[in-house]
C-alpha atoms as a PDB file:
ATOM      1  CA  UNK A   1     -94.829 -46.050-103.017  1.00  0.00           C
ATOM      2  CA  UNK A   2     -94.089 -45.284 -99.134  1.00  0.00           C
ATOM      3  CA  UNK A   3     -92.886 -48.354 -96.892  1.00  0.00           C
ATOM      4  CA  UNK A   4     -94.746 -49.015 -94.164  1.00  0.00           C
ATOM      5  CA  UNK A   5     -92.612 -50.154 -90.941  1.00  0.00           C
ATOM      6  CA  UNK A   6     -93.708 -52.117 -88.133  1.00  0.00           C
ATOM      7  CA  UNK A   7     -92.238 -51.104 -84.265  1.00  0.00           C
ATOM      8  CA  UNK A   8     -92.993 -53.134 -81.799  1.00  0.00           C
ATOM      9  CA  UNK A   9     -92.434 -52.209 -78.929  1.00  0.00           C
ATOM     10  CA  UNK A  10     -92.288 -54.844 -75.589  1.00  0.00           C
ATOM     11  CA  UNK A  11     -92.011 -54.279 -72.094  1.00  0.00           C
ATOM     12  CA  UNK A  12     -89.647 -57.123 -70.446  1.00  0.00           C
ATOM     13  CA  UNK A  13     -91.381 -60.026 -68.651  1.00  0.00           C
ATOM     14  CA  UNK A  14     -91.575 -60.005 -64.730  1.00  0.00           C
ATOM     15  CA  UNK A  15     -88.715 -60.280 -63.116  1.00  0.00           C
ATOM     16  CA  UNK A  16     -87.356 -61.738 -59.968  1.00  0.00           C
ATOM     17  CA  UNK A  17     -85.982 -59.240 -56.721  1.00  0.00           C
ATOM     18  CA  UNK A  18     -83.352 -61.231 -55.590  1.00  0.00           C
ATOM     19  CA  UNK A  19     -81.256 -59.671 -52.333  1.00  0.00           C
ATOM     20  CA  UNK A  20     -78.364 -57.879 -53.304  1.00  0.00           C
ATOM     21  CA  UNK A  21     -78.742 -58.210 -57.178  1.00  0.00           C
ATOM     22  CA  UNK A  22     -78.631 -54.620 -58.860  1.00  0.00           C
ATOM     23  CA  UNK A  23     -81.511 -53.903 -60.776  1.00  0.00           C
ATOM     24  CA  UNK A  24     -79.859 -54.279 -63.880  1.00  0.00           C
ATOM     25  CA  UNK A  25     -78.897 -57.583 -63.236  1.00  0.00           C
ATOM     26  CA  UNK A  26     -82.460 -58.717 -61.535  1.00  0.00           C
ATOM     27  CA  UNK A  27     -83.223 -62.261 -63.789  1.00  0.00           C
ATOM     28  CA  UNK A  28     -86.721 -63.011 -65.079  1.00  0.00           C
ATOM     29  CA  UNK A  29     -89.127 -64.777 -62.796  1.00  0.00           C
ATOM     30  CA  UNK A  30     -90.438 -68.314 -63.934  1.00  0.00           C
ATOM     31  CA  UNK A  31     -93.629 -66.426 -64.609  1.00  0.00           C
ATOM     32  CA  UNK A  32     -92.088 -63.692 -66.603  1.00  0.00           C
ATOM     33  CA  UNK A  33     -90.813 -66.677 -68.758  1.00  0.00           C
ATOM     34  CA  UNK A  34     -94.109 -67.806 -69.483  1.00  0.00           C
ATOM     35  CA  UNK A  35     -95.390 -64.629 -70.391  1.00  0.00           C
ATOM     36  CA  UNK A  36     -92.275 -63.752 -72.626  1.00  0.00           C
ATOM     37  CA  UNK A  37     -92.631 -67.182 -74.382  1.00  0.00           C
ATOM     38  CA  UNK A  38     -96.878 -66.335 -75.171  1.00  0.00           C
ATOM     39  CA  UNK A  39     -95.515 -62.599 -76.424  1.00  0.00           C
ATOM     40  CA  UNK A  40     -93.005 -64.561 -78.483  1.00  0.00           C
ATOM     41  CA  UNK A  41     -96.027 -66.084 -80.090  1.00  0.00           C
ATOM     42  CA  UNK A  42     -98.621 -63.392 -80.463  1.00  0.00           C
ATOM     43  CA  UNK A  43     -95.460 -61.904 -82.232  1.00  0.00           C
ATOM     44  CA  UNK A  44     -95.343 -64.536 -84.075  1.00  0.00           C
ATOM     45  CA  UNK A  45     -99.293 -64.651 -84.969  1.00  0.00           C
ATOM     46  CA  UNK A  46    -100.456 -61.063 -85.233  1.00  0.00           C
ATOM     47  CA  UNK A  47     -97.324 -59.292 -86.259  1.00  0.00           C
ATOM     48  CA  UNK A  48     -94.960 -62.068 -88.331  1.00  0.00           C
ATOM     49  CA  UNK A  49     -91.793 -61.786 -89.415  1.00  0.00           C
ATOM     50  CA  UNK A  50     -89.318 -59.774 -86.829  1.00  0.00           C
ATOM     51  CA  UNK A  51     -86.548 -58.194 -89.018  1.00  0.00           C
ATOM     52  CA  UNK A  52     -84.259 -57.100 -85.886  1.00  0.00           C
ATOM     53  CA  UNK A  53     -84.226 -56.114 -82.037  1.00  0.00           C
ATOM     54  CA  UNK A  54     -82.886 -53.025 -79.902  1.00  0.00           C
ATOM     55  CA  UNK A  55     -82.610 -54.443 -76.470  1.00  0.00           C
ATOM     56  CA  UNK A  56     -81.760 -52.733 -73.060  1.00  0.00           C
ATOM     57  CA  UNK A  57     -78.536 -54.481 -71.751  1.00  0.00           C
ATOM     58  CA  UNK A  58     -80.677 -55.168 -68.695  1.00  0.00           C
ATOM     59  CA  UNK A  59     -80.478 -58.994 -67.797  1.00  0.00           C
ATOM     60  CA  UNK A  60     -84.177 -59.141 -67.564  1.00  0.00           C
ATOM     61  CA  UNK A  61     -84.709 -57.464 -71.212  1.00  0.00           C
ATOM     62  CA  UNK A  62     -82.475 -59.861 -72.346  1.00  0.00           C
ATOM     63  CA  UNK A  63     -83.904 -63.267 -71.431  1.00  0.00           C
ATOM     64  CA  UNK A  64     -87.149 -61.741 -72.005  1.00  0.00           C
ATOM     65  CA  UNK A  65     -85.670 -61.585 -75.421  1.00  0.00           C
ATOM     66  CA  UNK A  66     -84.622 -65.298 -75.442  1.00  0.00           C
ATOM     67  CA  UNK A  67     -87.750 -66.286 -74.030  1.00  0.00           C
ATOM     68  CA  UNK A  68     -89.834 -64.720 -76.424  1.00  0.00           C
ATOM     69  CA  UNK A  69     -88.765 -68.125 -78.958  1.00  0.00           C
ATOM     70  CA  UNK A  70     -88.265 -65.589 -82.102  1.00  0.00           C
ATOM     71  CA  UNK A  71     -85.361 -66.774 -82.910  1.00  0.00           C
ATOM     72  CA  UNK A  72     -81.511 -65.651 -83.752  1.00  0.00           C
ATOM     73  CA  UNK A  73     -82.703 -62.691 -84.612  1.00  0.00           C
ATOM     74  CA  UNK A  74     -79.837 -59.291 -85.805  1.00  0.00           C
ATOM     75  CA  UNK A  75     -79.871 -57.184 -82.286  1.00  0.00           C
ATOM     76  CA  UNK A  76     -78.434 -54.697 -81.090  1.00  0.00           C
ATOM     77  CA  UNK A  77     -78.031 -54.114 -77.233  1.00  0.00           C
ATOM     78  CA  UNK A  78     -78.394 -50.432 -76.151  1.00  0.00           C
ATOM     79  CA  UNK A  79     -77.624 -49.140 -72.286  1.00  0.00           C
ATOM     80  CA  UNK A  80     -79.815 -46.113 -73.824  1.00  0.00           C
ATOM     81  CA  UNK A  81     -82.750 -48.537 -73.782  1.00  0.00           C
ATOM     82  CA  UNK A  82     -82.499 -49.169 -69.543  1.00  0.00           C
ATOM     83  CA  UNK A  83     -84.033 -46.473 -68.035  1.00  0.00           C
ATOM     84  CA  UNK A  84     -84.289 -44.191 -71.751  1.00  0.00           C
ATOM     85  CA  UNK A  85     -86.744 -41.727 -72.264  1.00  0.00           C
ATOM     86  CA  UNK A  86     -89.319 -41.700 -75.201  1.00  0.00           C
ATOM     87  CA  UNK A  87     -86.441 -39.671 -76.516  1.00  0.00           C
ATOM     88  CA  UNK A  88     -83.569 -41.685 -76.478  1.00  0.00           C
ATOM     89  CA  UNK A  89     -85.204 -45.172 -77.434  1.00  0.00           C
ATOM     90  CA  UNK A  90     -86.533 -42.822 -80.661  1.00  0.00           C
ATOM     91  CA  UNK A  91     -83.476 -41.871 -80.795  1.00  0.00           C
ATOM     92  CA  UNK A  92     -81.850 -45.687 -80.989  1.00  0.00           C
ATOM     93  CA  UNK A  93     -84.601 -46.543 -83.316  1.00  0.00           C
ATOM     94  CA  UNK A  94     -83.817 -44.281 -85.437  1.00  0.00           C
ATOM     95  CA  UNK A  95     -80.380 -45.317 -85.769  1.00  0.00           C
ATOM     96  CA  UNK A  96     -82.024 -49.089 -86.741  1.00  0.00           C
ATOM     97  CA  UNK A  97     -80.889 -48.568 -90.491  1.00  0.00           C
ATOM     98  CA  UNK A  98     -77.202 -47.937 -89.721  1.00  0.00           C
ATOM     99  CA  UNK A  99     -76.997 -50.145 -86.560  1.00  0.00           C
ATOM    100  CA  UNK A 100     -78.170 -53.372 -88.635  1.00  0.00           C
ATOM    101  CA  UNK A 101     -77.032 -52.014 -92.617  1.00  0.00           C
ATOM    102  CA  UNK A 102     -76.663 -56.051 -93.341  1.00  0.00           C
ATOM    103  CA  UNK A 103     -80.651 -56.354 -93.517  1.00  0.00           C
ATOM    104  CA  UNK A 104     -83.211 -54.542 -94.348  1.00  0.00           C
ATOM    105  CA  UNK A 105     -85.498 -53.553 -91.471  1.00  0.00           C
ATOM    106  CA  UNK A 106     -89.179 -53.682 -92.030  1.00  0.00           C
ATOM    107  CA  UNK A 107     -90.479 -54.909 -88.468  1.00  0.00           C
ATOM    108  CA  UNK A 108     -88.214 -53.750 -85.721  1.00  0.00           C
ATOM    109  CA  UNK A 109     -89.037 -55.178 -81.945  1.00  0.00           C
ATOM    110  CA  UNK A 110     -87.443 -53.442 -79.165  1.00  0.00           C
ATOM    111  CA  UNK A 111     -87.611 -54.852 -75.747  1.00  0.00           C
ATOM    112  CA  UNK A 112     -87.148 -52.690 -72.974  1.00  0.00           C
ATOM    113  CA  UNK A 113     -89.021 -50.944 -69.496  1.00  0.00           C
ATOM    114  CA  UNK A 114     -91.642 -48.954 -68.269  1.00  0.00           C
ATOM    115  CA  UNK A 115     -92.174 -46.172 -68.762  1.00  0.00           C
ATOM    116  CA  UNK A 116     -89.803 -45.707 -71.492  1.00  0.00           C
ATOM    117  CA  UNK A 117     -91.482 -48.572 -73.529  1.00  0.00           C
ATOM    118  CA  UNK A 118     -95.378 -46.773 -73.224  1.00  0.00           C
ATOM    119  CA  UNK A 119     -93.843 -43.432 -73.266  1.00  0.00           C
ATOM    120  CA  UNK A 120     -92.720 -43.984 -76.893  1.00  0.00           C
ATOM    121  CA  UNK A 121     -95.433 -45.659 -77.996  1.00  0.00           C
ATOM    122  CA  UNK A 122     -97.472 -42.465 -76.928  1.00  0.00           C
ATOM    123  CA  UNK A 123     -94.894 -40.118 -78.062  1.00  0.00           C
ATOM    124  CA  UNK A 124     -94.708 -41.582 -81.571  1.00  0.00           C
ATOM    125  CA  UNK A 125     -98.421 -41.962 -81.686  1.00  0.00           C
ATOM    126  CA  UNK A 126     -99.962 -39.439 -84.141  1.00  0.00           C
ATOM    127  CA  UNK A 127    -103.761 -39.840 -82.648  1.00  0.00           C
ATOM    128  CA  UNK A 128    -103.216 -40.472 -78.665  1.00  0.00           C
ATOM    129  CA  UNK A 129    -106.557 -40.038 -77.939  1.00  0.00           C
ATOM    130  CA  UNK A 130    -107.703 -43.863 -79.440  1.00  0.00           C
ATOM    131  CA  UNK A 131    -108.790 -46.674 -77.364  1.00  0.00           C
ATOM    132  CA  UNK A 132    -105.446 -48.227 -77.649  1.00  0.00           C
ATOM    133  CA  UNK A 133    -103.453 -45.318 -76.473  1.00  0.00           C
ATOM    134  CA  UNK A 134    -105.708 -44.646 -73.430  1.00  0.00           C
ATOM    135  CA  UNK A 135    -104.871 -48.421 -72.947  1.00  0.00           C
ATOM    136  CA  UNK A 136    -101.813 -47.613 -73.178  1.00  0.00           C
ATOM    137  CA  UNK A 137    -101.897 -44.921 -71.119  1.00  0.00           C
ATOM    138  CA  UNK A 138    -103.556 -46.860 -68.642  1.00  0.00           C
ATOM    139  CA  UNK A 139    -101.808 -49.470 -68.085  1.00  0.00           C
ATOM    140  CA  UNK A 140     -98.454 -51.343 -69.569  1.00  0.00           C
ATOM    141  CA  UNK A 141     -97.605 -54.056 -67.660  1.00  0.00           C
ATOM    142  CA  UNK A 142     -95.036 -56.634 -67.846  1.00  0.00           C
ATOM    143  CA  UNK A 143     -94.615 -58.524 -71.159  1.00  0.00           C
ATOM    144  CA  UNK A 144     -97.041 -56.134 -72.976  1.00  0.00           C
ATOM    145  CA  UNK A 145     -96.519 -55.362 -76.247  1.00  0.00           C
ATOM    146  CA  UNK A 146     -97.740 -51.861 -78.963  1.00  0.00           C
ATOM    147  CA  UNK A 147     -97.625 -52.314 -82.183  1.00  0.00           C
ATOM    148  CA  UNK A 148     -96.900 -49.261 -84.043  1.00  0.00           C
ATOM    149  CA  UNK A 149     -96.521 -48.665 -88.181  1.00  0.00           C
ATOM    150  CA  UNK A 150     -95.278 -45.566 -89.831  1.00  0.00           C
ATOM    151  CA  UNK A 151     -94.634 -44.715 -93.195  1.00  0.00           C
ATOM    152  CA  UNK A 152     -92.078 -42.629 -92.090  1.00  0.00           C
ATOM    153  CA  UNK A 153     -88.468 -43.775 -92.557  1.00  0.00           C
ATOM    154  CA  UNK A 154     -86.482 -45.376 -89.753  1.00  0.00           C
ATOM    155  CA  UNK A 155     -84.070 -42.049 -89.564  1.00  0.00           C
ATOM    156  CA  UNK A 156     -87.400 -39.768 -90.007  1.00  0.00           C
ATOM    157  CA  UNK A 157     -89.224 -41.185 -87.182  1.00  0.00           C
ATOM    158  CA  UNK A 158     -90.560 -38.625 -85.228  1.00  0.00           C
ATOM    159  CA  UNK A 159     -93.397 -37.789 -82.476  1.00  0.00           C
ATOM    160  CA  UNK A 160     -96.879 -37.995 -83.871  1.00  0.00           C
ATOM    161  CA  UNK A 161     -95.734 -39.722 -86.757  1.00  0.00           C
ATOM    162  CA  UNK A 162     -97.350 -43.148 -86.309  1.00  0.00           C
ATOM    163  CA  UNK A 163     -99.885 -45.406 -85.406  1.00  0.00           C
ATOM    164  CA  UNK A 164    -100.764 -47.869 -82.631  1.00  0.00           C
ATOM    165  CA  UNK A 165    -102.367 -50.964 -84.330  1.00  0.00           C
ATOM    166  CA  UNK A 166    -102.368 -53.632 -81.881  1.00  0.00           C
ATOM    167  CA  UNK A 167    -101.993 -53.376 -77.783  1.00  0.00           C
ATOM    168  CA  UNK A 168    -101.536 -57.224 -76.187  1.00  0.00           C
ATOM    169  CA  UNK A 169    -100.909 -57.936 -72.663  1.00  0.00           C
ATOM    170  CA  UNK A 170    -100.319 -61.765 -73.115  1.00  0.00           C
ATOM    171  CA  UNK A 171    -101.864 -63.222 -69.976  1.00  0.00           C
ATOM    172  CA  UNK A 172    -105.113 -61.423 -70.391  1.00  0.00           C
ATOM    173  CA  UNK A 173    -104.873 -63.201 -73.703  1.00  0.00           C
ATOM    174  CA  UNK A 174    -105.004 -66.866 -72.631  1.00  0.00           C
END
């Protein structure tokens, strides 16, 4: 019997533009906060149990991270993830099995930026013609979150070989 796996895939929460801060050091915003900490729990809700987390090294990806209230979760922090194509975060996710071999990896959340974070999940999606893909498609704003399962393996992920279940944006939520 095939394992289904979970991706879920989040965009980082909005972020502050303070002067002379590179963009990969630009913090979270007090409302990007918020909105990590309601992702956290629609995570929490709709998806359950997080197994492990990619995360772009940006500082923003990474409080998002904290913010979100999941937990010490196993994660792994990947420069490929800042700024990555659809390619390279597949490519990082598909490297999930070796990266965390301690624990097995059902529901994998990686927190990154647009439009590497939509570009996946449209990339990976085997149908991207649904109502959640063109929502996808339309619009992925900060803190927004796909939901994706395969049945494919971790390693075997490839384009067109999964689903998007669920498509949250956690302030239109409230």
């Amino acid at each position: 019997m095939a394992t289904t796996r979970t991706l879920v895939l989040m965009r980082h929460g909005k972020s502050g533009y303070p002067d002379g801060v590179p963009d990969h050091e630009r913090p979270l915003a007090a409302r990007g906060r918020r909105e990590a900490a309601l992702a956290g729990a629609w995570i929490t809700e709709h998806v359950g149990k997080v197994d492990a987390v990619l995360c772009s090294t940006a500082l923003r990806t990474r409080e998002t991270l904290v913010a979100t209230g999941l937990g010490d979760l196993p994660t792994r922090f990947e420069r490929d993830i800042y700024g990555g194509s659809a390619d390279e975060i597949i490519d990082e996710v598909r490297l999930a099995d070796t990266y965390f071999d301690d624990v097995t990896v059902s529901t994998l959340l990686v927190v990154g930026h647009e439009p590497g974070i939509p570009w996946t999940a449209l990339e990976l999606a085997a149908d991207d013609d649904t109502d959640l893909a063109r929502e996808v498609r339309h619009r992925f704003p900060t803190s927004a979150i796909a939901v994706l399962t395969t049945e494919a393996s971790w390693a075997e992920l490839a384009a067109g070989s999964a689903t998007i279940t669920e498509f949250c944006i956690p302030r239109a939520e409230q």
